[in-house]
Protein backbone atom coordinates (compact mmCIF):
# COMPACT_ATOMS: atom_id res chain seq x y z
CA UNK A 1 0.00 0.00 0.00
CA UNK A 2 1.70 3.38 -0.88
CA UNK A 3 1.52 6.20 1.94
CA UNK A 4 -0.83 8.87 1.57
CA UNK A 5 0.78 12.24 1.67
CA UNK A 6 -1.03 16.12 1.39
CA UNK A 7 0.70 18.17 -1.17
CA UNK A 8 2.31 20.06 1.83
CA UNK A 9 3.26 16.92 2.89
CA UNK A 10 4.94 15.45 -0.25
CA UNK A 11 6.22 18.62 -1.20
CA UNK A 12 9.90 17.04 0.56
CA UNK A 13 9.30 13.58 0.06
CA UNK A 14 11.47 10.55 -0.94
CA UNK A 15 10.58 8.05 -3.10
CA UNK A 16 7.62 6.11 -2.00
CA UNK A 17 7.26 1.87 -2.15
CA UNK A 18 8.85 -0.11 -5.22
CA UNK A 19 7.27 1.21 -8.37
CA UNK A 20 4.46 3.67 -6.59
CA UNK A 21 6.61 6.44 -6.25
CA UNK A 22 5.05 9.93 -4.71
CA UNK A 23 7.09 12.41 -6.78
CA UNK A 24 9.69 13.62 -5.49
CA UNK A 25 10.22 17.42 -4.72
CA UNK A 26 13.40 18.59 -5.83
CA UNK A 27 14.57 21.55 -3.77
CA UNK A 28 15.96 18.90 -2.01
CA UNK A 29 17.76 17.71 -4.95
CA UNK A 30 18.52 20.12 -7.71
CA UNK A 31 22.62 18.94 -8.49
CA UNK A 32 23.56 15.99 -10.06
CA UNK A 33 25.34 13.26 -7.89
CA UNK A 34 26.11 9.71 -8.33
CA UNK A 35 23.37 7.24 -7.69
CA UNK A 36 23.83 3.37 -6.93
CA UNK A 37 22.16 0.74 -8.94
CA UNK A 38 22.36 -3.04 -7.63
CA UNK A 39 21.19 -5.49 -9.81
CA UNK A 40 20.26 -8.19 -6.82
CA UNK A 41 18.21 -11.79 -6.68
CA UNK A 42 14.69 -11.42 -4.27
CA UNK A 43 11.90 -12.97 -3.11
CA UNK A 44 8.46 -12.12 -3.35
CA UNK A 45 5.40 -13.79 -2.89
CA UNK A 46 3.14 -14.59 -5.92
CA UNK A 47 0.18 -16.49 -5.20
CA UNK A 48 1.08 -17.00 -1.54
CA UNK A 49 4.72 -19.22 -2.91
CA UNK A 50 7.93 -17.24 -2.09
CA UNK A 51 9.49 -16.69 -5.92
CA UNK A 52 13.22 -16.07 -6.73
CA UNK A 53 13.45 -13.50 -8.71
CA UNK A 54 15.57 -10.35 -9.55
CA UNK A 55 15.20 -6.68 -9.23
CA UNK A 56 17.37 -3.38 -9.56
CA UNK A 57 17.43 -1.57 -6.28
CA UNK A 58 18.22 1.89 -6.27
CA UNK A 59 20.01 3.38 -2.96
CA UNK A 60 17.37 4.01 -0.91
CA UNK A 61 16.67 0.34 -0.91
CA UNK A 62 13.55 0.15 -3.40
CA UNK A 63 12.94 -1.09 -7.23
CA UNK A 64 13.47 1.80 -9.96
CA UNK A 65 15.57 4.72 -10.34
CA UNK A 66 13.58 8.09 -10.30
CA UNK A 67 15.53 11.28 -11.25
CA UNK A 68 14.51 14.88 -10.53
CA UNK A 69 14.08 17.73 -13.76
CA UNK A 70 17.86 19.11 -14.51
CA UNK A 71 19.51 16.38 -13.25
CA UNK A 72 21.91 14.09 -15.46
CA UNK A 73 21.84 10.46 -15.95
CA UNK A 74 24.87 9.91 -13.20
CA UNK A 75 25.08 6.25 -12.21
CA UNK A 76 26.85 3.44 -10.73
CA UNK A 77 25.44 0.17 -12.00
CA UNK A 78 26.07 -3.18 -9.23
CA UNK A 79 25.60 -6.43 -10.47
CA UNK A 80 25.13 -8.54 -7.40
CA UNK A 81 22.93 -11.37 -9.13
CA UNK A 82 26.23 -13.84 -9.49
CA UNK A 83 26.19 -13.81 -12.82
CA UNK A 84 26.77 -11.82 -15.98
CA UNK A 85 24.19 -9.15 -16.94
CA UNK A 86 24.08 -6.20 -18.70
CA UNK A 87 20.99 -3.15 -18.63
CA UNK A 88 19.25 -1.18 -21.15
CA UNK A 89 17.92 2.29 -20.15
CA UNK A 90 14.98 1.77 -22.34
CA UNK A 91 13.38 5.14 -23.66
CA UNK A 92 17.05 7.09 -22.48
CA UNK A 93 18.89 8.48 -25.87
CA UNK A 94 22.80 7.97 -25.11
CA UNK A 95 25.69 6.76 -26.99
CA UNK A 96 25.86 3.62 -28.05
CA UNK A 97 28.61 2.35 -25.75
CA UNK A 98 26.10 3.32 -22.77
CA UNK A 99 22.92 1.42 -24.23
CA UNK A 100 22.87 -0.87 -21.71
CA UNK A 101 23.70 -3.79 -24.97
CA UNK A 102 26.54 -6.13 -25.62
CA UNK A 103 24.91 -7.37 -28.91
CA UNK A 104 26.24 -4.43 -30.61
CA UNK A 105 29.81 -5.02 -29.69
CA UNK A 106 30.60 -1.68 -27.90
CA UNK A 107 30.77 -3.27 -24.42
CA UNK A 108 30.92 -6.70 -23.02
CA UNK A 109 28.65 -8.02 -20.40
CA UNK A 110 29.07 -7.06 -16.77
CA UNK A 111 30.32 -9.93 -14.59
CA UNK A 112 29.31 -11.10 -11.57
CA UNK A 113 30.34 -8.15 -8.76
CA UNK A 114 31.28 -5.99 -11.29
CA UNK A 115 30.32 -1.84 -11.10
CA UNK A 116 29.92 0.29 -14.41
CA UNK A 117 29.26 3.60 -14.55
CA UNK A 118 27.02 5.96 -16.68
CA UNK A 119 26.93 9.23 -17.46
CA UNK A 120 24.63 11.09 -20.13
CA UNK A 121 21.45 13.53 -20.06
CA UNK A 122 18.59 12.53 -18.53
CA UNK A 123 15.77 12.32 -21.24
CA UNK A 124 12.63 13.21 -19.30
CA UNK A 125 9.43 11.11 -19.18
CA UNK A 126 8.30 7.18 -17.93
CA UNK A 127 11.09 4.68 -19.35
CA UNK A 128 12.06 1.65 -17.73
CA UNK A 129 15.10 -0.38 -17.43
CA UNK A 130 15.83 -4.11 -18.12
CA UNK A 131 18.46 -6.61 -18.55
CA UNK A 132 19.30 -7.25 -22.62
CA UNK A 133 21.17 -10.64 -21.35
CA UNK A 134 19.95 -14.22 -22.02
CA UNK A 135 16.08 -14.44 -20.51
CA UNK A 136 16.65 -12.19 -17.62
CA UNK A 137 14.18 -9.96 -18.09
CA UNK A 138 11.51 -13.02 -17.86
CA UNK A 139 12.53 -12.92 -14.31
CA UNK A 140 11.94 -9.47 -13.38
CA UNK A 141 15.16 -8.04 -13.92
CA UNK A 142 13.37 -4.84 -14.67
CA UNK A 143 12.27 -1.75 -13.07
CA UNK A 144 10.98 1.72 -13.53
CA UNK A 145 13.16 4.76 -14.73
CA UNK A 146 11.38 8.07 -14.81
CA UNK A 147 12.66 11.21 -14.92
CA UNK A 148 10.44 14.14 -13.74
CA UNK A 149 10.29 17.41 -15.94
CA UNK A 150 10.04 21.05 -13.52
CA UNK A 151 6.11 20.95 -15.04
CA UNK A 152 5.65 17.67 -12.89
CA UNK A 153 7.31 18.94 -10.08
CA UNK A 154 5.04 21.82 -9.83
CA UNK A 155 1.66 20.24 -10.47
CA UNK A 156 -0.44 19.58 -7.80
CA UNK A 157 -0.97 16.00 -8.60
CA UNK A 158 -0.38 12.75 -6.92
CA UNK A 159 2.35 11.33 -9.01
CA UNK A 160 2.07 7.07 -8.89
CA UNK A 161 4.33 4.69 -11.23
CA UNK A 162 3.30 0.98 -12.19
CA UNK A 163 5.31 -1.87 -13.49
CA UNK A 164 3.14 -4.25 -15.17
CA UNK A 165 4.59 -8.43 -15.82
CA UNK A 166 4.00 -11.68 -16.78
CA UNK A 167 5.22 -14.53 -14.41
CA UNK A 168 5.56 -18.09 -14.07
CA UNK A 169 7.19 -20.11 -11.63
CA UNK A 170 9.51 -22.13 -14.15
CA UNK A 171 12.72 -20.88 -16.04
CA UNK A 172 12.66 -19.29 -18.59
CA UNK A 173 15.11 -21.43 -20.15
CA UNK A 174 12.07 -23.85 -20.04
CA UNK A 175 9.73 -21.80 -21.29
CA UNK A 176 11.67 -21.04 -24.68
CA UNK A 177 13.00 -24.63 -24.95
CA UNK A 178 8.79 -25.79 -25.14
CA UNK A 179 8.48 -23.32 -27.88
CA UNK A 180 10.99 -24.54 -30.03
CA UNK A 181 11.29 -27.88 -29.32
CA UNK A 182 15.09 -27.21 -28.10
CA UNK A 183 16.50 -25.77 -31.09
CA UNK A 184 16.68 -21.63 -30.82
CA UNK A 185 17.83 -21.41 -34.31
CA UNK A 186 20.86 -19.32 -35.57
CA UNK A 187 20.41 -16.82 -32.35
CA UNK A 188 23.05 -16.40 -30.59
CA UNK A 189 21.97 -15.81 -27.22
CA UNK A 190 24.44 -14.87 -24.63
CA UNK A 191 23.99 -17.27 -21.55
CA UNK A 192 22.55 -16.86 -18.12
CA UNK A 193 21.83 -17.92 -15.20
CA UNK A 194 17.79 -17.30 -14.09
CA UNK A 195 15.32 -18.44 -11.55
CA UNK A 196 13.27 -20.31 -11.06
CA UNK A 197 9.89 -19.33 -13.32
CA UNK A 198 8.10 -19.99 -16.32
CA UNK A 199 4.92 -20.81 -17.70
CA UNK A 200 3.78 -23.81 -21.01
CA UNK A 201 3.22 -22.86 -24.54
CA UNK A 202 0.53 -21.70 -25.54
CA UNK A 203 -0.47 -21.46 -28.95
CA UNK A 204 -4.08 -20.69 -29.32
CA UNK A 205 -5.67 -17.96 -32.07
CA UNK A 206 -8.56 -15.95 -31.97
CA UNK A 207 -10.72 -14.88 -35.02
CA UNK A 208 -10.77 -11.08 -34.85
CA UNK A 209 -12.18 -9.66 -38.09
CA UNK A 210 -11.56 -11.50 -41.01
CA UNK A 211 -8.31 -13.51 -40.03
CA UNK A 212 -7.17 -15.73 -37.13
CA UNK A 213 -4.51 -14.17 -35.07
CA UNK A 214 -2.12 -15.94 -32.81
CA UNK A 215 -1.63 -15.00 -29.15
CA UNK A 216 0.13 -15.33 -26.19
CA UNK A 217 3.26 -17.34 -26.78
CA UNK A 218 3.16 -18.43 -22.70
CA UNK A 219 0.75 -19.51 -20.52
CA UNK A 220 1.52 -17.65 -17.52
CA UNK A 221 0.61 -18.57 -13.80
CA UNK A 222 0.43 -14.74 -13.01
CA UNK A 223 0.15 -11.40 -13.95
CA UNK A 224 1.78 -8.61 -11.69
CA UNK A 225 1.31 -4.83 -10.86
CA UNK A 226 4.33 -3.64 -9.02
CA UNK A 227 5.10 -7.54 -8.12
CA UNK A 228 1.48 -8.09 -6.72
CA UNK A 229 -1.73 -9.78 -8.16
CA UNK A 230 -5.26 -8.93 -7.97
CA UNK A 231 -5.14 -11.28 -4.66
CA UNK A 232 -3.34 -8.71 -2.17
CA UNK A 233 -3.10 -5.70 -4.78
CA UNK A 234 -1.48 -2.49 -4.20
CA UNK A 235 -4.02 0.25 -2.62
CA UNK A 236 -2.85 3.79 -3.89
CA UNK A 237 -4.44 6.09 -1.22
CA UNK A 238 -5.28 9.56 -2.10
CA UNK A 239 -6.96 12.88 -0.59
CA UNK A 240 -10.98 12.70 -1.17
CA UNK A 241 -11.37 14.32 -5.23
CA UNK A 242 -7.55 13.86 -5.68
CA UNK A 243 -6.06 13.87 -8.65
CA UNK A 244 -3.40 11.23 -9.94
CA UNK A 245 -0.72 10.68 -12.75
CA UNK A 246 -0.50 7.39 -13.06
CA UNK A 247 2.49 6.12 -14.80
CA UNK A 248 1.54 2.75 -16.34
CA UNK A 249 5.06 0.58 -17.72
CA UNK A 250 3.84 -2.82 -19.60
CA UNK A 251 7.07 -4.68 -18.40
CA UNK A 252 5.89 -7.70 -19.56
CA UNK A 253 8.06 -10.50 -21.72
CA UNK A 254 5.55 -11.29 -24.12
CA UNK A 255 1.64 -10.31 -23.05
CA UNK A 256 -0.42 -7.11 -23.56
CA UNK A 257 -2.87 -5.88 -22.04
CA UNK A 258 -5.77 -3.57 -22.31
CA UNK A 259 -5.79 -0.78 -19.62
CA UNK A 260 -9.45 -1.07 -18.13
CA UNK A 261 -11.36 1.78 -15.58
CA UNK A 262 -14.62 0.54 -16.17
CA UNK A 263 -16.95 3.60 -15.73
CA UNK A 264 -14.52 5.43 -14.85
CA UNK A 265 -12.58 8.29 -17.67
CA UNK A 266 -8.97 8.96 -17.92
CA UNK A 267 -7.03 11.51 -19.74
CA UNK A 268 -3.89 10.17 -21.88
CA UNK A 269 -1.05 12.52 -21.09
CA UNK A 270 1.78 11.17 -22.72
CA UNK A 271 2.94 7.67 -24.50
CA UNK A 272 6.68 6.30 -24.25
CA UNK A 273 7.25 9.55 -21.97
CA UNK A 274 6.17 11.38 -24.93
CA UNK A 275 3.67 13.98 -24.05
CA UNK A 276 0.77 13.97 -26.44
CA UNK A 277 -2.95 15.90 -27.54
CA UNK A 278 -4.69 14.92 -24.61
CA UNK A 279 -7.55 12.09 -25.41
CA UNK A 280 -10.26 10.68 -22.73
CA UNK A 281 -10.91 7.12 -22.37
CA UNK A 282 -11.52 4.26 -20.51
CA UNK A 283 -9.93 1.37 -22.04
CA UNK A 284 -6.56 1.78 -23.54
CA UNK A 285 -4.21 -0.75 -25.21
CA UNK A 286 -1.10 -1.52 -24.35
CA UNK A 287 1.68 -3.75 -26.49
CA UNK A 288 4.97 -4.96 -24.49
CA UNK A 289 7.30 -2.05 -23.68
CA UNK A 290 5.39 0.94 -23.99
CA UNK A 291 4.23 3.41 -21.67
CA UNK A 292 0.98 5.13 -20.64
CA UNK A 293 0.37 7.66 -18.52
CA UNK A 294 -2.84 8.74 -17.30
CA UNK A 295 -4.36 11.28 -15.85
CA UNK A 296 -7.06 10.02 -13.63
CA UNK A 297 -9.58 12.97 -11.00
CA UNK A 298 -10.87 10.95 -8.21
CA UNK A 299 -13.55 13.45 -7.66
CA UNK A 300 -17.04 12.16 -6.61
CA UNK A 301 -15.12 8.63 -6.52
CA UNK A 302 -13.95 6.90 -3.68
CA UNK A 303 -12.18 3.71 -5.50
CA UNK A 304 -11.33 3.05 -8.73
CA UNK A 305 -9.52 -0.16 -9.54
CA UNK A 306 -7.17 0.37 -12.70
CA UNK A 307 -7.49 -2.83 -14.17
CA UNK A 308 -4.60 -4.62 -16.88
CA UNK A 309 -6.46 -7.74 -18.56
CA UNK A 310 -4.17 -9.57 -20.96
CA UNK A 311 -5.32 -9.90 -24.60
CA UNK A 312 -6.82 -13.06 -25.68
CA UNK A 313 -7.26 -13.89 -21.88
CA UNK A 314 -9.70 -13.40 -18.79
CA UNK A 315 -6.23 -13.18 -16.46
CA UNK A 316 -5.79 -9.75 -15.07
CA UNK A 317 -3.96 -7.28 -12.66
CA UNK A 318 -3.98 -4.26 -11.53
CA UNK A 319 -3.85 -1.24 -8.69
CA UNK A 320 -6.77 0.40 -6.76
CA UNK A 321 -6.93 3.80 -5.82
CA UNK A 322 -8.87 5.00 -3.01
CA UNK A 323 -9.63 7.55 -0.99
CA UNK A 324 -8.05 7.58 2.22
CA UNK A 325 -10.15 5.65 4.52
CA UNK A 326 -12.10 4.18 1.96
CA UNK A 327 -13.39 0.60 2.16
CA UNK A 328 -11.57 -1.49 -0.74
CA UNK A 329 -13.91 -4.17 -2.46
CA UNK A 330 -12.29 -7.40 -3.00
CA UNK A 331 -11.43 -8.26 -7.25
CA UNK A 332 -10.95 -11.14 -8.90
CA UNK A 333 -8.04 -11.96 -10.95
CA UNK A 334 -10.07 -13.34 -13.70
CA UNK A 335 -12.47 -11.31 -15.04
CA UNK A 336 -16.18 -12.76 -16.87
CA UNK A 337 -15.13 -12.63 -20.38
CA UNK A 338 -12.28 -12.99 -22.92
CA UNK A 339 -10.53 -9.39 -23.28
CA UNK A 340 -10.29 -8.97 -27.47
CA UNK A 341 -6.59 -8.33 -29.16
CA UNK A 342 -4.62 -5.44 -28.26
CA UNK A 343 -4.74 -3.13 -31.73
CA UNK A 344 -4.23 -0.24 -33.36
CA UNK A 345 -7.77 2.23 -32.15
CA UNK A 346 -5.38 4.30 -29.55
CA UNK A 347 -2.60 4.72 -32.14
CA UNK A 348 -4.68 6.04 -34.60
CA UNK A 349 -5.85 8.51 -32.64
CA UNK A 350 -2.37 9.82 -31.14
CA UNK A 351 -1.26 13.34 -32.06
CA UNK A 352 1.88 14.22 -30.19
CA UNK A 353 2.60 17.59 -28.72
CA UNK A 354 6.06 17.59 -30.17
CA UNK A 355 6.42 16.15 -33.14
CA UNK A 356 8.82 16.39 -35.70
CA UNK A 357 9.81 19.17 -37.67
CA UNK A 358 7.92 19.02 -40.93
CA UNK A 359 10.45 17.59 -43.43
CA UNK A 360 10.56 14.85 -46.16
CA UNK A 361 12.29 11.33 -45.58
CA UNK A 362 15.85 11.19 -47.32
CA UNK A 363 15.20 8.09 -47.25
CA UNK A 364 12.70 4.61 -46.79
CA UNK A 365 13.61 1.37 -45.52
CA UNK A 366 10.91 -1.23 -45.84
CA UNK A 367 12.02 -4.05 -43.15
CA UNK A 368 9.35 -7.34 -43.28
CA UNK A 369 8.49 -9.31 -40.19
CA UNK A 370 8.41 -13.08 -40.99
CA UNK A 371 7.94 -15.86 -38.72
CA UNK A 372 5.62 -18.68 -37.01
CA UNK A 373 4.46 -20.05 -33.76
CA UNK A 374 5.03 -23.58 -34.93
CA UNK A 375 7.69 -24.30 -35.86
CA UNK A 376 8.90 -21.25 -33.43
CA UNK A 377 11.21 -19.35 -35.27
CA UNK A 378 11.02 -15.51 -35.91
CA UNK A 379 13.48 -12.88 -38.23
CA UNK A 380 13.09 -9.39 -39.74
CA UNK A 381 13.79 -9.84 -43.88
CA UNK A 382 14.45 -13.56 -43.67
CA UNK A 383 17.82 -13.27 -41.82
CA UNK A 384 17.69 -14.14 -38.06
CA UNK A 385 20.00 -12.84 -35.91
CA UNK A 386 22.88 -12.74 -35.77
CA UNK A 387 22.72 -13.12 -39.72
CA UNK A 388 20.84 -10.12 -39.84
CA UNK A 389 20.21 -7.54 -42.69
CA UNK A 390 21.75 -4.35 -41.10
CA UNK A 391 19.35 -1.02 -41.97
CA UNK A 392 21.77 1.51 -43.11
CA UNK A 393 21.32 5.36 -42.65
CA UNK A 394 23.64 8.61 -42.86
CA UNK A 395 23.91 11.01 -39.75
CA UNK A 396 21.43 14.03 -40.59
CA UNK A 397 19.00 12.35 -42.61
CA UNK A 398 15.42 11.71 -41.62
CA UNK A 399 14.60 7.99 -42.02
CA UNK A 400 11.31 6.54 -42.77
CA UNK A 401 11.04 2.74 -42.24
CA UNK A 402 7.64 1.06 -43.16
CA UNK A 403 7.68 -2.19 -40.71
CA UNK A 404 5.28 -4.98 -42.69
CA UNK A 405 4.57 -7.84 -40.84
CA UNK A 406 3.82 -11.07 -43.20
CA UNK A 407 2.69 -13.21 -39.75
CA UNK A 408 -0.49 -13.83 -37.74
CA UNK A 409 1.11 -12.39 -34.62
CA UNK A 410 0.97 -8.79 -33.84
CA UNK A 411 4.85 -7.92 -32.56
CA UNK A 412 6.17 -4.70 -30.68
CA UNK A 413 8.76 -3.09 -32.31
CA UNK A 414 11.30 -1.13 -30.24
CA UNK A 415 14.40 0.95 -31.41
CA UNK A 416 16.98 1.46 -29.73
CA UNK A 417 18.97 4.95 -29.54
CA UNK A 418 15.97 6.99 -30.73
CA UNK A 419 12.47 8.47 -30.86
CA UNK A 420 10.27 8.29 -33.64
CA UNK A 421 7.09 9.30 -34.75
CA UNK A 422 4.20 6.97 -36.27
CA UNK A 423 3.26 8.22 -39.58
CA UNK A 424 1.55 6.01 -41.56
CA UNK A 425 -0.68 2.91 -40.38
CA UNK A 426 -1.03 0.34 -43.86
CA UNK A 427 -0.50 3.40 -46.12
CA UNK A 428 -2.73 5.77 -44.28
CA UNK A 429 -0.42 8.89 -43.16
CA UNK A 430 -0.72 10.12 -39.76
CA UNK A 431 0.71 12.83 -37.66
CA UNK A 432 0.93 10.29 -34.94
CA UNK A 433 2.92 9.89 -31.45
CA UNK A 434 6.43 9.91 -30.52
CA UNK A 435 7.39 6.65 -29.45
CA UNK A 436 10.10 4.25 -29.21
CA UNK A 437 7.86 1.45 -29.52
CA UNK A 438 5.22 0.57 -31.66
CA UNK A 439 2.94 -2.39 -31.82
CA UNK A 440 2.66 -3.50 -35.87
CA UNK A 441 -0.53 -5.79 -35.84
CA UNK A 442 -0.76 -9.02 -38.22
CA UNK A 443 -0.43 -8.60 -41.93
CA UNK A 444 -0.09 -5.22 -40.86
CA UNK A 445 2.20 -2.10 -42.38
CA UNK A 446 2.99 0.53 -40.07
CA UNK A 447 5.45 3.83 -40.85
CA UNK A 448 7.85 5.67 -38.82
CA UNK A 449 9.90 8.36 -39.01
CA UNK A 450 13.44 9.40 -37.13
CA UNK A 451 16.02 11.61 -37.28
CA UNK A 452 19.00 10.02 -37.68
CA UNK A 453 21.00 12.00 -34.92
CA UNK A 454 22.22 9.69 -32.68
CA UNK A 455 25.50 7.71 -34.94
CA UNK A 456 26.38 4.19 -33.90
CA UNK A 457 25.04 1.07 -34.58
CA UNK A 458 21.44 0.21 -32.68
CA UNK A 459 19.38 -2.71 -32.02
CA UNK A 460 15.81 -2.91 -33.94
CA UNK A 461 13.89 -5.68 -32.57
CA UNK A 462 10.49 -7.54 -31.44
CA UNK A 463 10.48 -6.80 -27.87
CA UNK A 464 8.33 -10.01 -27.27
CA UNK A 465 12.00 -11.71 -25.68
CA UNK A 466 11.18 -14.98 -27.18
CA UNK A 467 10.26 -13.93 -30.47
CA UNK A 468 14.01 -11.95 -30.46
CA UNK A 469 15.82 -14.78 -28.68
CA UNK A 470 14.57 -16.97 -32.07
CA UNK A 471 16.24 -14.14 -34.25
CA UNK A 472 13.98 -11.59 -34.40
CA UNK A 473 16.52 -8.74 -34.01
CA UNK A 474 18.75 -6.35 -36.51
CA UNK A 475 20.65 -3.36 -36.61
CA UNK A 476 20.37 0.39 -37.79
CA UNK A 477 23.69 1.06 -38.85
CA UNK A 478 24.84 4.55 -39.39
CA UNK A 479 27.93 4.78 -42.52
């Protein structure tokens, strides 16, 4: 349950539980100093079983790394998990050597009680952070990373953060050798040493329109908001007509969900910690990897469970917030019907408040998605990694790439090193949002649009980790 402050109250506060953070007030903390990362193993209770898992602990003992407006990305990275690791500050924009990825060649892997240090500008907005080693991430190596901009600081909002995941309780090593029988393909993925957890394979479709899509890789024996199911959830507590930010990560390895508030409306503020035209709803999708944060005005309400049901599925998770003192209904974790595939109805309507400067692509990459559930094995342009088909740009150009995806499985597409903006959906242009990832549904064309500003060489891939573990990874490649 996350402590209920007054704005006086929180005007000097710390950081709040693991992942429900009360922002932070930053007259406290206006310089840039060194902060201390530890990647570490855990135990938590899913279910009522203690599960092994890991977690990246910031100094002041709790999940997540939260940085105040101004102040630089200025870290010490611990891996304490006994094995070799490495991080990606998803959504942050450095240089390539401080992507948080060995895959590219810049860095190795950090071994087992070894400290690396970062330094870069903070890029403002809800990220996250999670290991790019092995099947890590399946285990919860993951954890917020927001940086606050001086406009949150002086709202008078509640400011609350969410990491959303998929768990089981076998490895994940298991997990991927069910999918593919044992063989991983030409992917070479680095090794590792995970806990306990996993799910089966699950390969079922659903007709939605006209075709038959294929869902959820996993059959998972949870679903978690800030490492807790619908069975003992987290309570966010406000003041009677409040008003909250809620900062929603989809952490998961391979599910998405659809953000439910029943009767309830919420304003979209941002996407991928990208602020955007607000838009009121109260259902909202959400593909692996991206972010959503909502606006949400408890006035006249005195609970309101935010509710994360996983496409395809009747499994669910999810937060309450109520008002202080407010009697807290029990939910169940399955809800009475079959939630409907995650698609395209939010994108489409996405304008973002700062998009890119008006300007004509120097040049179009079309990249194709191939791939199957059975047998498992999933590429971009027929060349798995590591025998990928690098995408080539020049510094200073802008860069269109149209993503088609020739499967039945809808795939999130992230880039690494960069925003972009979504500006076509199957030929259609749009002035869309600034993301860094996108979900391209099946049989599917979707456009979008970067600067190429950042030189290096950077990862394009699935972020479904079993669909990039089975070679669904390449490169942009600047030169």
């Amino acid at each position: 349950m996350s402590k209920q402050l007054s704005r006086r109250a929180f005007l000097g506060a710390s950081l709040a539980l693991a992942g429900s953070v009360t922002i932070p007030r930053f007259a406290l903390a206006q310089q840039s100093s060194t902060r201390t990362l530890v990647a570490e193993r855990r135990v938590i209770d899913v279910l009522g079983k203690p599960a092994d898992v890991f977690g990246i602990r910031n100094e002041l003992g709790r999940q997540g790394l939260f940085l105040p407006a101004g102040e630089r990305f200025l870290v010490d990275l611990e891996n304490q998990i006994g094995t070799e690791t490495i991080i990606h500050w998803h959504g942050q924009v450095p240089d390539p050597a401080q992507d948080g990825v060995s895959d590219t060649g810049y860095v190795s892997p950090l071994g087992a009680g070894e400290i690396r240090s970062f330094d870069f500008p903070a890029r403002s907005g809800t990220h996250w952070m999670h290991s790019h080693h092995g099947l890590q991430e399946q285990s919860l190596l993951a954890a917020p990373l927001v940086v606050y901009t001086a406009e949150d600081e002086a709202a008078d909002l509640q400011d609350e953060t969410v990491l959303l995941h998929d768990f089981s309780f076998r490895s994940p090593e298991e997990i991927l050798a069910e999918l593919t029988g044992g063989d991983i393909g030409g992917h070479g993925m680095h090794g590792s040493d995970n806990t306990a957890m996993s799910g089966g394979m699950m390969m079922g479709g659903m007709d939605h329109g006209m075709m038959s899509m294929d869902l959820n890789d996993v059959a998972y024996d949870a679903f978690l908001a800030n490492d807790r199911t619908l069975d003992d959830p987290q309570v966010i507590r406000t003041e009677p007509n409040g008003r909250v930010r809620l900062r929603l990560i989809n952490g998961a390895t391979s599910s998405a969900f659809w953000i439910n508030l029943g009767d309830a409306q919420a304003t979209v503020l941002a996407v991928d910690g990208n602020d955007v035209e607000p838009i009121t709803g109260s259902r909202f999708p959400m593909a692996a990897a991206q972010r959503l944060d909502l606006l949400i005005d408890m006035k006249g309400k005195s609970m309101l469970p935010v509710l994360a049901q996983v496409e395809g599925l009747a499994d669910r998770t999810g937060v309450i917030i109520a008002v202080k003192g407010a009697e807290v209904s029990k939910i169940s974790r399955v809800a009475e019907q079959v939630e409907v595939p995650v698609d395209l109805s939010l994108e489409e309507k996405l304008a973002s408040r700062h998009p890119l400067a008006s300007k004509a692509a120097d040049r179009t990459i079309q990249t194709m998605i191939m791939g199957s559930m059975a047998p498992y094995a999933w590429n971009l342009d027929n060349a798995p990694w590591p025998n990928r088909r690098p995408l080539r740009v020049t510094e200073g150009e802008r860069v269109t790439l149209e993503i088609m995806n020739h499967s039945m499985m809808a795939h999130p597409m992230h880039l690494h090193g960069h925003h972009f903006q979504v500006t076509s959906l199957n030929g259609r242009a749009l002035n869309g949002a600034v993301r860094d990832t996108v979900l391209v549904p099946p049989m599917a064309t979707v456009g979008i649009s970067f600067d190429a500003d950042n030189p290096g060489r950077w990862l394009f891939h699935c972020h479904n980790l079993y669909h990039m573990a089975t070679g669904m990874m390449t490169e942009v490649v600047y030169g």
